[in-house]
N, C-alpha and C. Protein backbone atom coordinates (compact mmCIF):
# COMPACT_ATOMS: atom_id res chain seq x y z
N UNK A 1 -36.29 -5.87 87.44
CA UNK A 1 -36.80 -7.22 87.34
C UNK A 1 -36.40 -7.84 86.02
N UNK A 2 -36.36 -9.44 85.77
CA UNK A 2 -35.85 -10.04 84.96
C UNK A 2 -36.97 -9.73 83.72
N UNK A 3 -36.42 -9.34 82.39
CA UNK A 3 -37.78 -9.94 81.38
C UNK A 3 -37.11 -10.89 80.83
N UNK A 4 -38.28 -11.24 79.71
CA UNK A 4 -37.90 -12.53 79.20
C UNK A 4 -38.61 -11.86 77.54
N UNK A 5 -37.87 -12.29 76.51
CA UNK A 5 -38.19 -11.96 75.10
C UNK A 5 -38.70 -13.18 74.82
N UNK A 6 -39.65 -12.66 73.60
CA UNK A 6 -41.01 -13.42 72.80
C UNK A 6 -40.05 -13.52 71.38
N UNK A 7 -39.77 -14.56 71.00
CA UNK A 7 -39.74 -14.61 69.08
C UNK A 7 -40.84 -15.38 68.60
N UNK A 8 -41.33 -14.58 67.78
CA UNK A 8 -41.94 -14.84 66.93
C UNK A 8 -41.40 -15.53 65.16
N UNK A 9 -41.31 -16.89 65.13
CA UNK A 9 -40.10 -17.50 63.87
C UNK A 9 -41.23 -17.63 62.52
N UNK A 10 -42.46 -17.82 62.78
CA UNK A 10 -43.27 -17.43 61.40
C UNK A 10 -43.12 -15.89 60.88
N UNK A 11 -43.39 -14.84 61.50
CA UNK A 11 -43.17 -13.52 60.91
C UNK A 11 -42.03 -12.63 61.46
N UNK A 12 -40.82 -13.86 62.31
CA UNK A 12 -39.37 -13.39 61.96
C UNK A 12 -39.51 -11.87 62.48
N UNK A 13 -40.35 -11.92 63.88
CA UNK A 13 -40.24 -10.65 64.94
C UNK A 13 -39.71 -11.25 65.90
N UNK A 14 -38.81 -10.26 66.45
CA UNK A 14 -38.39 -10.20 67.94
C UNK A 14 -38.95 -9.54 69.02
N UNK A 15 -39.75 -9.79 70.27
CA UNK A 15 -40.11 -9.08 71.43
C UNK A 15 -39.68 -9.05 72.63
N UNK A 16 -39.22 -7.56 72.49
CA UNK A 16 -38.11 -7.45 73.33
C UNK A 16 -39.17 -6.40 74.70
N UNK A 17 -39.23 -6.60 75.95
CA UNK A 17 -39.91 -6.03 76.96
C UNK A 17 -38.81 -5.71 77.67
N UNK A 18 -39.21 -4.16 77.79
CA UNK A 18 -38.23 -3.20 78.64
C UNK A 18 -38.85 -2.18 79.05
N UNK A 19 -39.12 -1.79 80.85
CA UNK A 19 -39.53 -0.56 81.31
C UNK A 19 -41.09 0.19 80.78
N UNK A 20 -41.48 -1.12 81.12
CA UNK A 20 -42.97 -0.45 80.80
C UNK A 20 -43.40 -0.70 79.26
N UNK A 21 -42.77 -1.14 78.64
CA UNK A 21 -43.02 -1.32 76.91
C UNK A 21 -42.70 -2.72 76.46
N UNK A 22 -43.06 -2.93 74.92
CA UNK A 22 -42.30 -3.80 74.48
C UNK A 22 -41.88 -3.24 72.91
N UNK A 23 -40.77 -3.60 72.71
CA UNK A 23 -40.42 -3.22 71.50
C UNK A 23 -40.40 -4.48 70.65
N UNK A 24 -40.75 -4.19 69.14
CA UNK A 24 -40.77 -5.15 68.51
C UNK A 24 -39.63 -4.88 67.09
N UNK A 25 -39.02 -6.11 66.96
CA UNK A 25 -37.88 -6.16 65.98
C UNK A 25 -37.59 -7.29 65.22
N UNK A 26 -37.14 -6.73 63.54
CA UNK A 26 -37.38 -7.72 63.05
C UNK A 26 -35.96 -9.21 63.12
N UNK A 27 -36.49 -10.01 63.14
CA UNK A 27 -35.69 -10.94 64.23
C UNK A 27 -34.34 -11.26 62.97
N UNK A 28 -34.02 -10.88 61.57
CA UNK A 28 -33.02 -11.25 60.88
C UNK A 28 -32.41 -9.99 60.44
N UNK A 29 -32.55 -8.93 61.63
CA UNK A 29 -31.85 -7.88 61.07
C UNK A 29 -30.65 -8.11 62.15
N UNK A 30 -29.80 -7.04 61.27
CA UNK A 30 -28.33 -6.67 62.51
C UNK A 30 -27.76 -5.69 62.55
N UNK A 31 -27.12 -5.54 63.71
CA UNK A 31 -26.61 -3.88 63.84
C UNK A 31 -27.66 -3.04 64.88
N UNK A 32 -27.14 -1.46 64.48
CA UNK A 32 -28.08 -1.11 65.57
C UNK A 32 -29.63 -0.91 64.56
N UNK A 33 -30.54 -1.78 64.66
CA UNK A 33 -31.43 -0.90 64.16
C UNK A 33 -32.85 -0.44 64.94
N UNK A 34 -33.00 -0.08 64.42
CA UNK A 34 -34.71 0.50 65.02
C UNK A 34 -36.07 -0.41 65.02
N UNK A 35 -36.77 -0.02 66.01
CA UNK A 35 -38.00 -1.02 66.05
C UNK A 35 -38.97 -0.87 64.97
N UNK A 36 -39.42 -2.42 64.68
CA UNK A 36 -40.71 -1.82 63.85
C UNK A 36 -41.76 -1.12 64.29
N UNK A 37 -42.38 -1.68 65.73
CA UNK A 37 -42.91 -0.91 66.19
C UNK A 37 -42.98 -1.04 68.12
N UNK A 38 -43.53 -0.33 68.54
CA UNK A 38 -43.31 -0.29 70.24
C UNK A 38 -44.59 0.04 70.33
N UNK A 39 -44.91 -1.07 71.67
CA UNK A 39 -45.97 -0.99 72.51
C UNK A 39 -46.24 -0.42 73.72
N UNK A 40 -46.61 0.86 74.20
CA UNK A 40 -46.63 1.42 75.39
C UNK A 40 -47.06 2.46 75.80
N UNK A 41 -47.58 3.04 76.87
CA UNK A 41 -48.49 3.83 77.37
C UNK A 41 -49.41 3.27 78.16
N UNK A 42 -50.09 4.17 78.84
CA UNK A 42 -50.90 4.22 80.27
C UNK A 42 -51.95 3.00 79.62
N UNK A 43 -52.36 3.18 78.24
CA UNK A 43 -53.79 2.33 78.13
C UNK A 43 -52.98 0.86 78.35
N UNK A 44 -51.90 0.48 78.09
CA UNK A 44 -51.59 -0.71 77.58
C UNK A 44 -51.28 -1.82 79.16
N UNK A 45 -51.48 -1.10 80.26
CA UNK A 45 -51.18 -1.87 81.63
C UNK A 45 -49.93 -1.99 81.73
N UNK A 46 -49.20 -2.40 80.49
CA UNK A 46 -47.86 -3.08 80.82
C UNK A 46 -46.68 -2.79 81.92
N UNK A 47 -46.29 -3.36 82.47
CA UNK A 47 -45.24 -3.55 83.45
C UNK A 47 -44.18 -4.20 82.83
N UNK A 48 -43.71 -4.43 84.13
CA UNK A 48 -41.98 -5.26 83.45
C UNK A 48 -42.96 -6.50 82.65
N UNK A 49 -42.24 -7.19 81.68
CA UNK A 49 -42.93 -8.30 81.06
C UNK A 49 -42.55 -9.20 81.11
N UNK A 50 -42.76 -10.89 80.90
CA UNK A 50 -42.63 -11.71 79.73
C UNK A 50 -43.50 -11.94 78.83
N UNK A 51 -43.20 -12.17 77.78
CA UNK A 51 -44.19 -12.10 76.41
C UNK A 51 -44.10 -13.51 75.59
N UNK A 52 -44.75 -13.73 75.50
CA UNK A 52 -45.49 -15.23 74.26
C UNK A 52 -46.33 -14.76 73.00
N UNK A 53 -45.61 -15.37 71.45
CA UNK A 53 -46.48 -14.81 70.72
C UNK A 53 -47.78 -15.92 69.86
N UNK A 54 -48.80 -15.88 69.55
CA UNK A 54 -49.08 -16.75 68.99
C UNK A 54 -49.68 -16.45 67.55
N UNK A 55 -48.80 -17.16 66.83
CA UNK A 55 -48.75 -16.59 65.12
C UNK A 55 -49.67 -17.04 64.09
N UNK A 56 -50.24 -18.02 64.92
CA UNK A 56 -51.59 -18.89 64.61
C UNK A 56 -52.83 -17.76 64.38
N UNK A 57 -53.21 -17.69 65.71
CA UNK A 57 -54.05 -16.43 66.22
C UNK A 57 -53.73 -14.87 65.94
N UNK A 58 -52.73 -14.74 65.71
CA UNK A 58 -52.05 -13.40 65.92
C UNK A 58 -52.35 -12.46 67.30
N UNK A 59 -51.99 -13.09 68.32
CA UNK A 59 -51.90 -12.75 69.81
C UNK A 59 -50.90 -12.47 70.06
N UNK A 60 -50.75 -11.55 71.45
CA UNK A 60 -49.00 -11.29 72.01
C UNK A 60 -49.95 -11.29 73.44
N UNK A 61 -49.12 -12.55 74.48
CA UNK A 61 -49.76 -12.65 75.55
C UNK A 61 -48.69 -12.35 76.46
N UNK A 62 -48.83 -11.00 77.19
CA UNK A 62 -47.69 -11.00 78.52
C UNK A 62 -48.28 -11.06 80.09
N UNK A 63 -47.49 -11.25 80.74
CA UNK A 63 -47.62 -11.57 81.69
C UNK A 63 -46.20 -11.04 82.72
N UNK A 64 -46.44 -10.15 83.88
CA UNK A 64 -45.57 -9.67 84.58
C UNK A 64 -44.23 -10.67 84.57
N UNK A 65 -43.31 -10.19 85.39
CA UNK A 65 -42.24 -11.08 85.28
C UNK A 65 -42.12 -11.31 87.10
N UNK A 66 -41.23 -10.98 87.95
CA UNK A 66 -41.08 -11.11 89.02
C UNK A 66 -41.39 -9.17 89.75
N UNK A 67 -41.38 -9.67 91.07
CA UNK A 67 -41.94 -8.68 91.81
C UNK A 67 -42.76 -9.51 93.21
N UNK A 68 -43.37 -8.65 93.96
CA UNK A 68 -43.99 -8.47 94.57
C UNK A 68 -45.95 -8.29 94.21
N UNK A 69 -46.37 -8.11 95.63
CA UNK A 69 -47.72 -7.80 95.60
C UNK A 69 -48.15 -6.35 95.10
N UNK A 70 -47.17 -5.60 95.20
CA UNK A 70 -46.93 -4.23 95.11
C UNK A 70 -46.93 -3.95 93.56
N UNK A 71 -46.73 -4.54 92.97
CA UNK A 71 -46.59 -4.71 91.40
C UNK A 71 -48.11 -5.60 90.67
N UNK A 72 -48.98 -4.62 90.19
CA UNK A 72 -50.11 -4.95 89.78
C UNK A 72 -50.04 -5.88 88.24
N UNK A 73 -48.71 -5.30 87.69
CA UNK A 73 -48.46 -6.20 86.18
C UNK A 73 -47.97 -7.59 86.45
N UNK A 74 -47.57 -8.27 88.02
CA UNK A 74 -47.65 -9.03 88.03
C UNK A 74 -48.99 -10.45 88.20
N UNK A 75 -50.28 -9.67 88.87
CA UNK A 75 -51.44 -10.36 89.01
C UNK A 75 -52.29 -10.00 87.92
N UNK A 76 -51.99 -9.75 86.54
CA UNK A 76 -52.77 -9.79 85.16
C UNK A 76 -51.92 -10.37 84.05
N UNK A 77 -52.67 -10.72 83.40
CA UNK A 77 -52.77 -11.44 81.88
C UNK A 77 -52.85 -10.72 80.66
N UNK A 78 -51.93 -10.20 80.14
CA UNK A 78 -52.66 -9.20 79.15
C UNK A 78 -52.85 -9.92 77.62
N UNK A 79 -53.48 -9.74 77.05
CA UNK A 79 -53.50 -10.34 75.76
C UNK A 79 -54.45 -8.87 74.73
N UNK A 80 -52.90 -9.05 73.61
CA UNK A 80 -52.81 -8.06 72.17
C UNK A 80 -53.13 -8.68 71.01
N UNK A 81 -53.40 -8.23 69.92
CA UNK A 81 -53.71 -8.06 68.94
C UNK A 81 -51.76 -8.46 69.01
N UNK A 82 -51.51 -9.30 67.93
CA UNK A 82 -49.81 -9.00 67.41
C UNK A 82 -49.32 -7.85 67.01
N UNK A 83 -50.27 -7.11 66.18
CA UNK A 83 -49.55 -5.71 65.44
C UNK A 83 -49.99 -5.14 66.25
N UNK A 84 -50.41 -5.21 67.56
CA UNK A 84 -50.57 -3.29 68.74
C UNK A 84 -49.51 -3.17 68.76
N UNK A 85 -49.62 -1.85 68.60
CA UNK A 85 -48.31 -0.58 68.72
C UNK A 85 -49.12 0.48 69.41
N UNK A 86 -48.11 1.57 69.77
CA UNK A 86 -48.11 2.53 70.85
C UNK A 86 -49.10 2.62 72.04
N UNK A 87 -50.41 3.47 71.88
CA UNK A 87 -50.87 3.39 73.39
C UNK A 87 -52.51 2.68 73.03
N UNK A 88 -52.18 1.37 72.90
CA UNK A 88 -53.23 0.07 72.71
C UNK A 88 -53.81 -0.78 73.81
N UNK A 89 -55.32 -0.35 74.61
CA UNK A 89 -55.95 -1.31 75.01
C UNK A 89 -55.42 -2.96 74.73
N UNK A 90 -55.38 -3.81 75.48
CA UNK A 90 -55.12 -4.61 75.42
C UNK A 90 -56.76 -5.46 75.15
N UNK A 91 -56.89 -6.39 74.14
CA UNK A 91 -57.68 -7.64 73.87
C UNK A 91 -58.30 -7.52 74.84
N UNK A 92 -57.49 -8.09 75.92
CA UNK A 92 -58.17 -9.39 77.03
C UNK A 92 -57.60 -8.79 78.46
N UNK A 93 -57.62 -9.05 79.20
CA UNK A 93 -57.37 -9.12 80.58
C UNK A 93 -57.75 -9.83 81.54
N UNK A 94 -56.82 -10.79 82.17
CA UNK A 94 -57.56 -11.83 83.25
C UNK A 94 -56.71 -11.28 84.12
N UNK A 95 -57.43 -10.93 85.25
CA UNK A 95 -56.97 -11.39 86.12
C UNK A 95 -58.54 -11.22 87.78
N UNK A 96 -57.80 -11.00 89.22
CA UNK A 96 -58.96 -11.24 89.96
C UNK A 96 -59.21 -12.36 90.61
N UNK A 97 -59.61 -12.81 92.01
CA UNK A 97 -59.75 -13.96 92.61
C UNK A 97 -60.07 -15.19 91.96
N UNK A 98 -61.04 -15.50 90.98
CA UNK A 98 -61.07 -16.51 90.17
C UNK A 98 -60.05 -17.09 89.18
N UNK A 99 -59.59 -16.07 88.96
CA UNK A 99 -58.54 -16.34 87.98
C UNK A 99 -57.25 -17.15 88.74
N UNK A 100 -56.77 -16.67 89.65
CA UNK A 100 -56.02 -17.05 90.97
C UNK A 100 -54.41 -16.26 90.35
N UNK A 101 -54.59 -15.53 89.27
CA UNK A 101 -53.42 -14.49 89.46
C UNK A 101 -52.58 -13.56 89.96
N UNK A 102 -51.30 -14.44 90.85
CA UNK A 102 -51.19 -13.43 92.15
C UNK A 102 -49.71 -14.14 91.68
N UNK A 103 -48.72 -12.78 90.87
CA UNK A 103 -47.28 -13.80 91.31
C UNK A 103 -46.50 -13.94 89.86
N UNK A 104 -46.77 -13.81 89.07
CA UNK A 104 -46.83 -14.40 87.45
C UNK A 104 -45.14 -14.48 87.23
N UNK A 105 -45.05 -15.86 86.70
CA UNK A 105 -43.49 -16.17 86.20
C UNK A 105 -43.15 -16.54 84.52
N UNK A 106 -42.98 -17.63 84.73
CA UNK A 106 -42.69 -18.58 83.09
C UNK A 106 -44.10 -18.24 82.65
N UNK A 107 -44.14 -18.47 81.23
CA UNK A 107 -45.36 -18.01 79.87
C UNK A 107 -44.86 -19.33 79.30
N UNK A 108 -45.41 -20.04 78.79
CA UNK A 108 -45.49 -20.61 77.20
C UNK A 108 -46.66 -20.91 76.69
N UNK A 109 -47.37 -20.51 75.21
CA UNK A 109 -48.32 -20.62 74.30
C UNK A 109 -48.06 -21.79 73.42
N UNK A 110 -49.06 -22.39 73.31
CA UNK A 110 -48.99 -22.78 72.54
C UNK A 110 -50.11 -23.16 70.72
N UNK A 111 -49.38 -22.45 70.62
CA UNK A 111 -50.30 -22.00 69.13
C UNK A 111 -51.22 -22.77 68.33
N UNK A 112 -51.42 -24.19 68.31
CA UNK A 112 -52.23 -24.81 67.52
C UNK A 112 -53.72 -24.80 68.13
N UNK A 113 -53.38 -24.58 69.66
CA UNK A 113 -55.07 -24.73 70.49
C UNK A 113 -54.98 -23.37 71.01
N UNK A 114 -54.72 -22.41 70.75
CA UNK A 114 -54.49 -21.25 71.39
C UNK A 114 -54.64 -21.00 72.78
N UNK A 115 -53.96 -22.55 73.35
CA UNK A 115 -54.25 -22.41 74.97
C UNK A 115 -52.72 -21.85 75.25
N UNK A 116 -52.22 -21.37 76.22
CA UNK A 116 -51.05 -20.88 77.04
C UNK A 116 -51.23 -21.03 78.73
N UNK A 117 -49.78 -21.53 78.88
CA UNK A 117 -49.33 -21.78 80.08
C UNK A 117 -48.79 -20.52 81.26
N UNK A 118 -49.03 -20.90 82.18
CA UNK A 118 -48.16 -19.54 83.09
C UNK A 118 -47.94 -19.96 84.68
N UNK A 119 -46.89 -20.21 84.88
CA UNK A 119 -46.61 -20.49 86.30
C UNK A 119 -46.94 -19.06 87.53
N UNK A 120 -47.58 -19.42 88.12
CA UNK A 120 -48.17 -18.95 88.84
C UNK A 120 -47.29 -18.75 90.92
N UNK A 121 -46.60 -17.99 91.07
CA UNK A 121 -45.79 -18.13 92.48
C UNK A 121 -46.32 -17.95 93.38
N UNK A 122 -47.31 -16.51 93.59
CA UNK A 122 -47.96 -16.18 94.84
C UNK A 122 -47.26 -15.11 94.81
N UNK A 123 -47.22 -13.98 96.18
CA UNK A 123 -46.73 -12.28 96.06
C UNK A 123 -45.99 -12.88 95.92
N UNK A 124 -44.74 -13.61 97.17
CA UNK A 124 -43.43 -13.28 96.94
C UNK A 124 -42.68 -14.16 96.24
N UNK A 125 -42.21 -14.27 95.06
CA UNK A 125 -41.39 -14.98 94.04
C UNK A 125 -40.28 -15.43 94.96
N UNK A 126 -40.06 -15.00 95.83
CA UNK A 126 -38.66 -15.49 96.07
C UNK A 126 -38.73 -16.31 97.33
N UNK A 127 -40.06 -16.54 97.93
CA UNK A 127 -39.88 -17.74 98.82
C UNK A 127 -41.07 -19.02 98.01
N UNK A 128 -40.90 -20.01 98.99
CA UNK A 128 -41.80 -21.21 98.64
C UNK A 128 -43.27 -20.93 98.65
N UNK A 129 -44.20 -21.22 97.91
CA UNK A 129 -45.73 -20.69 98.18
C UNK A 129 -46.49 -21.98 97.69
N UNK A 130 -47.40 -22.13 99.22
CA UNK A 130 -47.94 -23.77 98.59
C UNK A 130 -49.11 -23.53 98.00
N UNK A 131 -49.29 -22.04 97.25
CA UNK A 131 -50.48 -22.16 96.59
C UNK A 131 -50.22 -21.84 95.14
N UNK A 132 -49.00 -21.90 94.88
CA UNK A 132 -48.13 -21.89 93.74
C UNK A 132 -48.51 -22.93 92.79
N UNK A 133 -49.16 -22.95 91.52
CA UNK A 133 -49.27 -23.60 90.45
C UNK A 133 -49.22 -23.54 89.08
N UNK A 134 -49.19 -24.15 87.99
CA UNK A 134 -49.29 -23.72 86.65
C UNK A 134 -50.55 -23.65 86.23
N UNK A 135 -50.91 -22.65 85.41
CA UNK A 135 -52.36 -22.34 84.96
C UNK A 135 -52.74 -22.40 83.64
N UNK A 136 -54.04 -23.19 82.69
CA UNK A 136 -53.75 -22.84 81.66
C UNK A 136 -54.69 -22.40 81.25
N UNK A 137 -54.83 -21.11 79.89
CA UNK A 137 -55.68 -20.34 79.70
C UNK A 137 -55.96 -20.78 78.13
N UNK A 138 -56.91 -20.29 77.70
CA UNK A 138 -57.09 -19.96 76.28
C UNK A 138 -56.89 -18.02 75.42
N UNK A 139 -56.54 -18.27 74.43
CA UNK A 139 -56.24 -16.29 74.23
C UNK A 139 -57.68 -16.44 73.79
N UNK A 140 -58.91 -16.90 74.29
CA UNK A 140 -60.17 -16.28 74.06
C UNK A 140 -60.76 -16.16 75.11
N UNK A 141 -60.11 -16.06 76.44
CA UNK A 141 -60.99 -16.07 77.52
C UNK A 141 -60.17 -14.57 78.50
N UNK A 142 -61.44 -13.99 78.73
CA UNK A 142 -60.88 -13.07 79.51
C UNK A 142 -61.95 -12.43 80.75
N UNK A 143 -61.53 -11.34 81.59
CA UNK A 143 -61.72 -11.24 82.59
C UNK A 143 -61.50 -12.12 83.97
N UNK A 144 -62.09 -12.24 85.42
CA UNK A 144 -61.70 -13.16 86.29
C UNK A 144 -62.53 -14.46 86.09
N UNK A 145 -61.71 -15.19 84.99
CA UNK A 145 -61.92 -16.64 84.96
C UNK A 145 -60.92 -17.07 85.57
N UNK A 146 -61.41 -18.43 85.90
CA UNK A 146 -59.91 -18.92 86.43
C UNK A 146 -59.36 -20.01 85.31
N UNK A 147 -58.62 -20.88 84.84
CA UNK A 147 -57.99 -21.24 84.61
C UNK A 147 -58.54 -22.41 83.92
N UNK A 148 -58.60 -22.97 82.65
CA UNK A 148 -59.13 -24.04 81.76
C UNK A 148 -58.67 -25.53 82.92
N UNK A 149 -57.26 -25.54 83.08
CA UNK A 149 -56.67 -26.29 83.68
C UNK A 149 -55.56 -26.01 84.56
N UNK A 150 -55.75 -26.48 85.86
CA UNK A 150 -54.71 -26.36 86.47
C UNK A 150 -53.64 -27.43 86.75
N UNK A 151 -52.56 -27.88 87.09
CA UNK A 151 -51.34 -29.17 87.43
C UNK A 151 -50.28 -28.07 88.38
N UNK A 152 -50.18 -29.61 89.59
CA UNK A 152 -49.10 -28.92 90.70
C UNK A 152 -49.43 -28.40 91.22
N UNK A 153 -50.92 -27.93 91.28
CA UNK A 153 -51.20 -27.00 92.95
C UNK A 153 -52.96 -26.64 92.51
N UNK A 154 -53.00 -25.68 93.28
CA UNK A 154 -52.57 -25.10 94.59
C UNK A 154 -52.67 -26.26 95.48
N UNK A 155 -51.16 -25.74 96.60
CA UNK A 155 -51.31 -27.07 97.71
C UNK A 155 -51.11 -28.03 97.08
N UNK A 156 -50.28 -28.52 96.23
CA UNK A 156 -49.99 -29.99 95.48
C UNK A 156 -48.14 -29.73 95.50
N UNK A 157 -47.83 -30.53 94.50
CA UNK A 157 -46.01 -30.78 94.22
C UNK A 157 -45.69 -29.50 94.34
N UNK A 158 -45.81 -28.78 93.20
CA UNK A 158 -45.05 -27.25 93.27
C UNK A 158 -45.13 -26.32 94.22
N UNK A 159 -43.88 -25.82 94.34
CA UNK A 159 -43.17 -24.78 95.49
C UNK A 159 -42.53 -23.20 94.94
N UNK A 160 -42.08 -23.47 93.89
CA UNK A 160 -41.93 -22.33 93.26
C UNK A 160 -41.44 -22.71 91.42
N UNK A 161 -42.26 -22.88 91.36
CA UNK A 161 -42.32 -22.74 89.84
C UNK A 161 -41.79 -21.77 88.79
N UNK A 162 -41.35 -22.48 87.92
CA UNK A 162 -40.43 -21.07 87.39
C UNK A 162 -40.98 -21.38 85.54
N UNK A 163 -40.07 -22.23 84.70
CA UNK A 163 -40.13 -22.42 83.46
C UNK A 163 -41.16 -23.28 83.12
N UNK A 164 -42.10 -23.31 81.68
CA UNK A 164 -43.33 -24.04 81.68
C UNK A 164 -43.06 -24.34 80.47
N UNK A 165 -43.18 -25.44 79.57
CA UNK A 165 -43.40 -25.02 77.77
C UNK A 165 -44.77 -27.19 78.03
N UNK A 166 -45.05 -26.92 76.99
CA UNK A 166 -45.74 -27.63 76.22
C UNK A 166 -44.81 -28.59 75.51
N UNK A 167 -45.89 -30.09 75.79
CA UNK A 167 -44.85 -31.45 74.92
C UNK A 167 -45.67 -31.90 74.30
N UNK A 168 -45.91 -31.46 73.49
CA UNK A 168 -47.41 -31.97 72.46
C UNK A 168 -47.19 -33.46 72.42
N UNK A 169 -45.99 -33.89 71.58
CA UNK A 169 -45.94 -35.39 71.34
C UNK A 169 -46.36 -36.36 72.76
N UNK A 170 -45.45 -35.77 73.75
CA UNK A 170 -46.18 -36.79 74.85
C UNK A 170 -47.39 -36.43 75.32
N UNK A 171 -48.37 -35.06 75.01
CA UNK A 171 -49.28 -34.50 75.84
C UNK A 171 -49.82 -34.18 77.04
N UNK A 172 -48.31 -33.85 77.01
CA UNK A 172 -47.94 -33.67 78.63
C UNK A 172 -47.23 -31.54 78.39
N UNK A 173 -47.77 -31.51 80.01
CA UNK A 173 -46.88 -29.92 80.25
C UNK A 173 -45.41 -30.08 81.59
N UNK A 174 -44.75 -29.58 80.88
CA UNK A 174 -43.16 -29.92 81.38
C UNK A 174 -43.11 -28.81 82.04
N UNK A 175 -42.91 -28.36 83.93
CA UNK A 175 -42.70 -27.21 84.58
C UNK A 175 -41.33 -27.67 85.50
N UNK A 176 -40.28 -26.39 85.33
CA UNK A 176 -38.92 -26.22 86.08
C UNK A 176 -39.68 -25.58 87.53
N UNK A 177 -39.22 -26.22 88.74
CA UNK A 177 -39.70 -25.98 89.98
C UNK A 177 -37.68 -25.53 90.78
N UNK A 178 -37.63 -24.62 91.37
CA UNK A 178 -36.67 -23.62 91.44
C UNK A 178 -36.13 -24.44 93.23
N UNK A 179 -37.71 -24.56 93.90
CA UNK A 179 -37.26 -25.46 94.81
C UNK A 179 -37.17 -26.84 94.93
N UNK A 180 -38.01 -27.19 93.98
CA UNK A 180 -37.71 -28.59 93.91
C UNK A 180 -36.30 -29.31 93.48
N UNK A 181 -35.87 -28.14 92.70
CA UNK A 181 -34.62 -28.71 91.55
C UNK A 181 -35.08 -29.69 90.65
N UNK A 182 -36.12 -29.60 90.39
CA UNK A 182 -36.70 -30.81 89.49
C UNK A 182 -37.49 -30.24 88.13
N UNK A 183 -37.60 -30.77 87.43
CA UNK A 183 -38.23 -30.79 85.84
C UNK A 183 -39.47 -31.86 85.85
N UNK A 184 -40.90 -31.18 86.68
CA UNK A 184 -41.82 -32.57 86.63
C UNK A 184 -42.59 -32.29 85.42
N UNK A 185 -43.26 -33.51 84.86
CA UNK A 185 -44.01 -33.28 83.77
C UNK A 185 -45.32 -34.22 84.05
N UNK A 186 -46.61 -33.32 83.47
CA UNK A 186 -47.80 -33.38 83.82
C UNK A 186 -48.56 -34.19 82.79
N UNK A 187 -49.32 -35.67 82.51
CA UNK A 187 -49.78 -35.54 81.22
C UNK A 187 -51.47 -34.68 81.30
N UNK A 188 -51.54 -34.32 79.82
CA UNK A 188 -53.05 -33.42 80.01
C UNK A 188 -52.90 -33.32 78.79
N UNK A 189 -53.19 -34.76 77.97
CA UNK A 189 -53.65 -34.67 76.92
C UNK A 189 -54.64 -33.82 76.50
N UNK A 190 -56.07 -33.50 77.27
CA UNK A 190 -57.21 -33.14 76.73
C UNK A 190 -56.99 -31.63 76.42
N UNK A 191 -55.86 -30.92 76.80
CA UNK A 191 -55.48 -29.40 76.20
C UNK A 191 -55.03 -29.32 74.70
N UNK A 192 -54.13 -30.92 74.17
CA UNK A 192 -54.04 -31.48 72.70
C UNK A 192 -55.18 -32.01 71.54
């Protein structure tokens, strides 16, 4: 499955998710070098990833990447401490019917409100799902909550949702939809 790497540009880390882990590196080195440190083991849930860091908070929020129903790292939320290394409980954990985590794609955080985004597909990533939406969380909320705010679904515009980031200036959230072929953007100031 695809991951997707986290930089972190205030403390100039790289997070790199591979095979059950994430390795962390410092983002102005070169050559072959070694991690500062790696996150992984049975306590830590992790699956294939994508990762968001927030340098504000000092959070590392991942979230499965693609898969199936069959793949449990895709229907949770994990949220770290930034410096966990090796076999680290995770913070937080959402996931569970309320939460409506079933599917997990695009991540983006955004650090000044410590809320974060996450497109949401349904099991199968690779067809259309009309209960497919973007979700947004806070890194202080955990277990099966569902979602501060939702845009695009369930049962609304989005079909398969893919890329998410935050437009503070317009206060709006900008999501890439895979079937739509479109780039719609949501305003929701009140997350600013």
């Amino acid at each position: 499955g695809a991951s997707m790497l986290g930089i972190d540009a205030v403390n100039n880390e790289i997070y790199v998710p591979e095979g059950g882990q994430i390795q962390v590196f410092d983002l102005l080195a070169n050559g072959n070098v070694a991690a500062k440190r790696i996150l992984r083991g049975p306590d830590t849930l992790l699956g294939a990833a994508n990762v968001a860091v927030d340098p504000i908070h000092n959070r590392l929020i991942v979230v499965g990447s693609v898969g199936t129903r069959e793949k449990p790292e895709n229907n949770q939320i994990l949220i770290f401490d930034r410096l966990a290394e090796g076999n680290t409980k995770p913070l937080a954990v959402i996931k569970g019917p309320k939460s409506g985590v079933d599917g997990t794609f695009g991540m983006r955080v955004y650090p000044p409100s410590g809320m974060f985004a996450v497109s949401i597909n349904g099991p199968q990533h690779t067809d259309p799902n009309p209960a497919s939406f973007v979700g947004i969380w806070s890194i202080n909320d955990n277990g099966d909550v569902p979602p501060r705010y939702k845009v695009g679904g369930p049962y609304g515009i989005l079909k398969q949702p893919r890329g998410v980031d935050f437009d503070p200036k317009n206060k709006s959230i900008l999501v890439s939809d895979k079937l739509l072929n479109s780039v719609l953007t949501f305003s929701l100031p009140e997350i600013y």
